[in-house]
N, C-alpha and C. Protein backbone atom coordinates (compact mmCIF):
# COMPACT_ATOMS: atom_id res chain seq x y z
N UNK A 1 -28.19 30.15 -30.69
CA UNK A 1 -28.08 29.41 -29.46
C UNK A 1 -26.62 28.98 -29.29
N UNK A 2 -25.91 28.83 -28.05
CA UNK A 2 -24.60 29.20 -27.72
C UNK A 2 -24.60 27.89 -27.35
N UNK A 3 -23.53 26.99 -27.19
CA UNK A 3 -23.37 25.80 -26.58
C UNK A 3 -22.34 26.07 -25.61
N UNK A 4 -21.26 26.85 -25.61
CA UNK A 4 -20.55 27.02 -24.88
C UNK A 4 -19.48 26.31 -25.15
N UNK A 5 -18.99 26.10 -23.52
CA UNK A 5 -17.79 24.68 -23.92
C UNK A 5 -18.31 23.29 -24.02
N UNK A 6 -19.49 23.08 -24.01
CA UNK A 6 -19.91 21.73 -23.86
C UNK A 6 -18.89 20.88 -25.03
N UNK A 7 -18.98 21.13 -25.93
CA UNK A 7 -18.15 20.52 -26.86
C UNK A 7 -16.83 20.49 -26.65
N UNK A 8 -16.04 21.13 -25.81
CA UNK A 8 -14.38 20.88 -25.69
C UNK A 8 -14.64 20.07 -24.25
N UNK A 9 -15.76 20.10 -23.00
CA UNK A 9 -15.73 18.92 -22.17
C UNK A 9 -16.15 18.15 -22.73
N UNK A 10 -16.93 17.79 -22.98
CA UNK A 10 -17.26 15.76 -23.92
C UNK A 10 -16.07 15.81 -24.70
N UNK A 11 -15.00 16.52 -25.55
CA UNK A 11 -13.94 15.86 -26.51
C UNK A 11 -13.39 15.34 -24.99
N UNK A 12 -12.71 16.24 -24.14
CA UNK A 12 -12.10 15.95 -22.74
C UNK A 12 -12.12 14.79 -21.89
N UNK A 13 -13.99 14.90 -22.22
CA UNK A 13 -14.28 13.37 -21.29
C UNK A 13 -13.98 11.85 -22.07
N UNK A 14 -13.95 12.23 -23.40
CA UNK A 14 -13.94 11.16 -24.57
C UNK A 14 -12.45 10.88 -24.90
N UNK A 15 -12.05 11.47 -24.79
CA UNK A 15 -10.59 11.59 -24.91
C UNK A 15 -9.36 10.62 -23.38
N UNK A 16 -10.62 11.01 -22.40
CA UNK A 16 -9.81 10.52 -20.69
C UNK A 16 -10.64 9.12 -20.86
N UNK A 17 -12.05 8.65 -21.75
CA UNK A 17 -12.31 7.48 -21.58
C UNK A 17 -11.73 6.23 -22.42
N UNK A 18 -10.75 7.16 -23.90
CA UNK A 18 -10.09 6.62 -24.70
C UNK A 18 -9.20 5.82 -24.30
N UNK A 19 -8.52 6.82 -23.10
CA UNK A 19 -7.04 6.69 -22.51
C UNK A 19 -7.62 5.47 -21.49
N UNK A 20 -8.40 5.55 -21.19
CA UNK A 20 -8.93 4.40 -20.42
C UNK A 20 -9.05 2.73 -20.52
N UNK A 21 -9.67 2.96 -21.64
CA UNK A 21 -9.80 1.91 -22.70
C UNK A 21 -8.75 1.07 -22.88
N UNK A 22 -7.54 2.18 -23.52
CA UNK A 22 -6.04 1.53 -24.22
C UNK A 22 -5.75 0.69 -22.81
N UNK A 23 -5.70 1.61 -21.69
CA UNK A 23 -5.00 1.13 -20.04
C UNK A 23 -5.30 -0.40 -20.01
N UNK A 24 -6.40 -0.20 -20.02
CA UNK A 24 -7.27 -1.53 -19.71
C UNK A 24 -7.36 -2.67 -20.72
N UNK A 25 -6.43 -2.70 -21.55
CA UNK A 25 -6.55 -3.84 -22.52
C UNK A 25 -5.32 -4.89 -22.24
N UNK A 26 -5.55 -5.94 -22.94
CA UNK A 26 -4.52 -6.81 -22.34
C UNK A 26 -3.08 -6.47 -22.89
N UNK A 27 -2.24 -7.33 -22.82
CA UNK A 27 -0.95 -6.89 -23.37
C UNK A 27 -1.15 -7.10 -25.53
N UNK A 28 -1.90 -8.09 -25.22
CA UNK A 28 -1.60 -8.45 -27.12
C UNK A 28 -2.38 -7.76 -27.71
N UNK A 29 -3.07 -6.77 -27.06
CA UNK A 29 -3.92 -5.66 -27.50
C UNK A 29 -3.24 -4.35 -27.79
N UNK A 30 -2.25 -4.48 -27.68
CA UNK A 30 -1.46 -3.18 -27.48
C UNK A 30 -0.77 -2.80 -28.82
N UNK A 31 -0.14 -1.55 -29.42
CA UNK A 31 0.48 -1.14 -30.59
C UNK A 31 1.37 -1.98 -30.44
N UNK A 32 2.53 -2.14 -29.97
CA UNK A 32 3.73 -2.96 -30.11
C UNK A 32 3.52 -4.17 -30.30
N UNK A 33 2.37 -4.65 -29.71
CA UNK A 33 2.68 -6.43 -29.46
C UNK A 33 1.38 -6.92 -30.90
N UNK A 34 0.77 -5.92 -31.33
CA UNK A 34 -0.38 -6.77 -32.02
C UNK A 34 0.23 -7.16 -33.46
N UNK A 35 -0.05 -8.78 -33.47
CA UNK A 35 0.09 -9.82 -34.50
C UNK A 35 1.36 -9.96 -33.64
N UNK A 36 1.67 -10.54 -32.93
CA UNK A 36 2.71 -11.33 -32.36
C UNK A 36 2.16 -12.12 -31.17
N UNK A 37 2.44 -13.36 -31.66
CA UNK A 37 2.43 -14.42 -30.21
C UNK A 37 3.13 -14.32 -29.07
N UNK A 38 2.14 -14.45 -28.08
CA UNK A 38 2.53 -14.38 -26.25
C UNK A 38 4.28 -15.26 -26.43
N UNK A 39 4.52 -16.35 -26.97
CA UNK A 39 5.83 -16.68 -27.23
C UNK A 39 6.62 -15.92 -27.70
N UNK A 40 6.48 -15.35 -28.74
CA UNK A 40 7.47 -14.41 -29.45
C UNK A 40 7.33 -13.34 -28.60
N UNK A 41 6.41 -12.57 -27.96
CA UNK A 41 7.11 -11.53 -27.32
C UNK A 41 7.38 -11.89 -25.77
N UNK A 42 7.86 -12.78 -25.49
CA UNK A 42 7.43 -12.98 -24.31
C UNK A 42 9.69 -13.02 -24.49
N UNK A 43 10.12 -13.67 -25.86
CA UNK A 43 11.41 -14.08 -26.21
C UNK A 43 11.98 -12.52 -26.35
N UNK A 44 10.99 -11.37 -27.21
CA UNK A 44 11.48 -10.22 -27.39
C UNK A 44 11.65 -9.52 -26.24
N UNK A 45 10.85 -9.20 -25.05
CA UNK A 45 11.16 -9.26 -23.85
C UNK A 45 11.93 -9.05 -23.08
N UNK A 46 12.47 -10.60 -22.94
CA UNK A 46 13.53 -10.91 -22.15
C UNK A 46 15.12 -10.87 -22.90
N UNK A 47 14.93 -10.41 -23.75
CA UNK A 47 16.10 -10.31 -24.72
C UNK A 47 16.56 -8.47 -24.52
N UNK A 48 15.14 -7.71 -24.74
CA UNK A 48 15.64 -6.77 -24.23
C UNK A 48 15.78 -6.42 -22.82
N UNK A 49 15.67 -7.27 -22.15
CA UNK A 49 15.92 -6.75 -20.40
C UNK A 49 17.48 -7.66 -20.58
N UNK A 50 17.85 -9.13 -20.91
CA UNK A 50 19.03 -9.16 -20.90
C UNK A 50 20.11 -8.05 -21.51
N UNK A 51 19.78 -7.35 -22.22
CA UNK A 51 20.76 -6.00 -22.67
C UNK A 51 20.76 -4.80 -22.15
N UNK A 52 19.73 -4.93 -21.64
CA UNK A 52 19.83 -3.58 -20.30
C UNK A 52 20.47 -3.65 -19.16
N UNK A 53 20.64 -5.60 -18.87
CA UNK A 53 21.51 -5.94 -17.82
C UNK A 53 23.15 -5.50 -17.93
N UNK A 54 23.26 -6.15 -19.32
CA UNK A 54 24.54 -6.09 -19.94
C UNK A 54 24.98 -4.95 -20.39
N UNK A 55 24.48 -4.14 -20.28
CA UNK A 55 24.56 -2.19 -20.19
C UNK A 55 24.41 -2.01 -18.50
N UNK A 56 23.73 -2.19 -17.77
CA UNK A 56 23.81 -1.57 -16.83
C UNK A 56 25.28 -2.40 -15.95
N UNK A 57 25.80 -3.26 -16.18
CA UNK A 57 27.20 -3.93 -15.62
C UNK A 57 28.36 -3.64 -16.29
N UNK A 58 27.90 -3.07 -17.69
CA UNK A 58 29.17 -2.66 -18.36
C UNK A 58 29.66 -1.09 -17.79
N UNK A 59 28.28 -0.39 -17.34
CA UNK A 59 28.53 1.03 -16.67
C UNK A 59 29.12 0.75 -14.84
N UNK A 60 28.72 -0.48 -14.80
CA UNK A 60 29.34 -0.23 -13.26
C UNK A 60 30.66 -0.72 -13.53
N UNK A 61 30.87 -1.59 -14.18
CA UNK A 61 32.58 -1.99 -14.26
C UNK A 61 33.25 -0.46 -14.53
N UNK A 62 32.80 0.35 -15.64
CA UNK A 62 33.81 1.33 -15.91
C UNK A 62 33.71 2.42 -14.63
N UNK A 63 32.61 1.98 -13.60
CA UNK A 63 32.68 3.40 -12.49
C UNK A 63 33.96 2.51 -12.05
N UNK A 64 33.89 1.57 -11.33
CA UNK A 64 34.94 1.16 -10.64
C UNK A 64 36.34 0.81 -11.08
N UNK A 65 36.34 1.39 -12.39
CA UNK A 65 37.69 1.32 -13.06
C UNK A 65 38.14 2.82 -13.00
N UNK A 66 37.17 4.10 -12.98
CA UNK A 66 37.99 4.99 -12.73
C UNK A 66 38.43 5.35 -11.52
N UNK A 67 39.52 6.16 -11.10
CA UNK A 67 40.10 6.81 -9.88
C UNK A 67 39.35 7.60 -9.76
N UNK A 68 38.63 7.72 -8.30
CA UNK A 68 37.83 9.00 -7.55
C UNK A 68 38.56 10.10 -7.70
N UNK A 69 37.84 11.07 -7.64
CA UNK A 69 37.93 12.17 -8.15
C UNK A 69 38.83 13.36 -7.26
N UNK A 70 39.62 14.09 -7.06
CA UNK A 70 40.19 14.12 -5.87
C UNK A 70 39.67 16.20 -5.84
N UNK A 71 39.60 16.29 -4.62
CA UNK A 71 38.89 17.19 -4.00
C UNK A 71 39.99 18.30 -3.77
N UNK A 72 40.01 19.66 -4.41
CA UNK A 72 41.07 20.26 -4.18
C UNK A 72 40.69 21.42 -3.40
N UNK A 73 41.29 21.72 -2.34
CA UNK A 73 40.68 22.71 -1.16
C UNK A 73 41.00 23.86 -1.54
């Protein structure tokens, strides 16, 4: 007796209800944040968005420090 693919759709469907699951959980449920307090990551956070600031202003200072580029016909 042949089953077919039944067995690679249910891994498929089990697999898209997994992904579901993870979506739907809160944040302190998550790989990164579990065993850390809503305080502590709430500090880790905003620490890394302040350095993305401070990268993304350090790249605009150096655009506007170089000379445009000049166009040769």
């Amino acid at each position: 007796m042949a089953r077919g693919n039944q067995r690679d759709l249910a891994r498929l469907k089990n697999a898209k209800k997994q992904q579901e699951m993870k979506r739907a959980q809160g944040a302190s449920a998550k790989d990164g944040n579990a065993g850390v307090s809503t305080d502590k990551r709430l500090e880790r956070d905003a620490e890394v968005m302040r350095q993305k600031q401070e990268k993304a202003l350090e790249k605009k200072k150096l655009k506007k420090l170089q000379p445009p580029l000049l166009q040769l016909e």
